[in-house]
Protein backbone atom coordinates (compact mmCIF):
# COMPACT_ATOMS: atom_id res chain seq x y z
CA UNK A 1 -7.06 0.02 -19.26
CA UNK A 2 -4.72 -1.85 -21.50
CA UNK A 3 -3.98 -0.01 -24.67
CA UNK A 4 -3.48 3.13 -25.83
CA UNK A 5 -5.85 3.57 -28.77
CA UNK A 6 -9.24 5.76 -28.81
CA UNK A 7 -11.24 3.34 -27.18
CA UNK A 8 -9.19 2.53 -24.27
CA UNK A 9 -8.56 6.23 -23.73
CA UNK A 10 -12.13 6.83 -23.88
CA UNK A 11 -13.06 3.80 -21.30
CA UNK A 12 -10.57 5.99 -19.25
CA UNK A 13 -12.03 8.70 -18.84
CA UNK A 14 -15.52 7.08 -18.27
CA UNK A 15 -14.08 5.21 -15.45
CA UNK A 16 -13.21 8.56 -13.84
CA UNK A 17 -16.61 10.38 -14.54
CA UNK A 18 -17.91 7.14 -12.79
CA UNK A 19 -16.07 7.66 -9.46
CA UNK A 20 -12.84 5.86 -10.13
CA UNK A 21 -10.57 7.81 -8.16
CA UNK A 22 -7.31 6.10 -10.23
CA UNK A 23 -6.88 5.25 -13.92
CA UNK A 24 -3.91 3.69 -15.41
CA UNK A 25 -3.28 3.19 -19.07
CA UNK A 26 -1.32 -0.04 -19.42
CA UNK A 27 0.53 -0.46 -23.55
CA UNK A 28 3.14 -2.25 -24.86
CA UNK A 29 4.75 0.11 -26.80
CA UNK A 30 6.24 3.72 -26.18
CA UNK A 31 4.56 7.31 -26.55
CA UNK A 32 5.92 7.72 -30.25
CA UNK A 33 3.68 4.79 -31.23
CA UNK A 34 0.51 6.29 -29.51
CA UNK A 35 -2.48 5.02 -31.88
CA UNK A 36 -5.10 7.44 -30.12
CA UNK A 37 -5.60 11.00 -31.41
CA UNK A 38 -3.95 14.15 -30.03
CA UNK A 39 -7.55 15.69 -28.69
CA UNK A 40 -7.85 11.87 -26.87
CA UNK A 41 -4.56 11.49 -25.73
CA UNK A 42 -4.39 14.81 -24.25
CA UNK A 43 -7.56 15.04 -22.77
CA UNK A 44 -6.95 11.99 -20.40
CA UNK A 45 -3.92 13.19 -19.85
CA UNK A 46 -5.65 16.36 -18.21
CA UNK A 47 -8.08 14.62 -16.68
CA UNK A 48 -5.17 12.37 -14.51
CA UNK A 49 -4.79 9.26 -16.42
CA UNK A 50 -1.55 7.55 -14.96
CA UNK A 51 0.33 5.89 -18.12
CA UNK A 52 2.46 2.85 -18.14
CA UNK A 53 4.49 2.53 -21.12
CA UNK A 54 6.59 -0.86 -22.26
CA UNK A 55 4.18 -3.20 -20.35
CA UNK A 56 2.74 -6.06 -21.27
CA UNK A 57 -0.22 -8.26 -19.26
CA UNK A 58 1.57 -11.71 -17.54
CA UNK A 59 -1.33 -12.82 -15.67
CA UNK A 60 -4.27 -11.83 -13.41
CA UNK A 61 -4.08 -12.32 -9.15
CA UNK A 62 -7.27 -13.74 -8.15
CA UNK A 63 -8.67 -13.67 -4.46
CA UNK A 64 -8.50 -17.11 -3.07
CA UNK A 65 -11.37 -16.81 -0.92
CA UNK A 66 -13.91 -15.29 -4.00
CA UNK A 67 -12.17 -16.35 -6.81
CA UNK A 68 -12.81 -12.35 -7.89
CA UNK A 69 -10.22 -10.66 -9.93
CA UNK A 70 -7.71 -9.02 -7.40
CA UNK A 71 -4.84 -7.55 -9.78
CA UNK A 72 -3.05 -8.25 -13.04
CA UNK A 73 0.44 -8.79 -13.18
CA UNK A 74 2.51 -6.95 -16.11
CA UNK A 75 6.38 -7.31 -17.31
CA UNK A 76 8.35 -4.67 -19.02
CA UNK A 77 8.65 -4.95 -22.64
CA UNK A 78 11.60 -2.18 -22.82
CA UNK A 79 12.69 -1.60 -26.52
């Protein structure tokens, strides 16, 4: 997920109670600029979220053969 606001916490944790066996939380900023609530945050925090801090999306890797999305590419936005 990109983001770290309600919403993209929430689409988290739906992705694991849908069988995603990894989740990572991809946003630009730092923890002291967290926009979700406390219940949220820490909630998909116990449930094994990985989070990314200081990253911000470059571009998207794209299977040659399909054309499907492969992977996205991020670059650290360190403060």
């Amino acid at each position: 997920m990109i983001g770290i606001g309600d919403t993209a916490l929430d689409c988290a944790r739906s992705a694991f109670r849908l069988g995603a066996e990894r989740v990572s939380v991809v946003f630009r900023r730092g923890f002291s600029d967290l926009r979700a609530n406390d219940s949220e945050f820490m909630a998909s925090f116990f449930e094994g979220c990985n989070f990314i801090p200081y990253s911000v999306p470059k571009g998207v890797l794209l299977d040659e053969e399909t054309g499907k999305l492969k992977g996205v590419q991020f670059f650290k936005n360190l403060p």
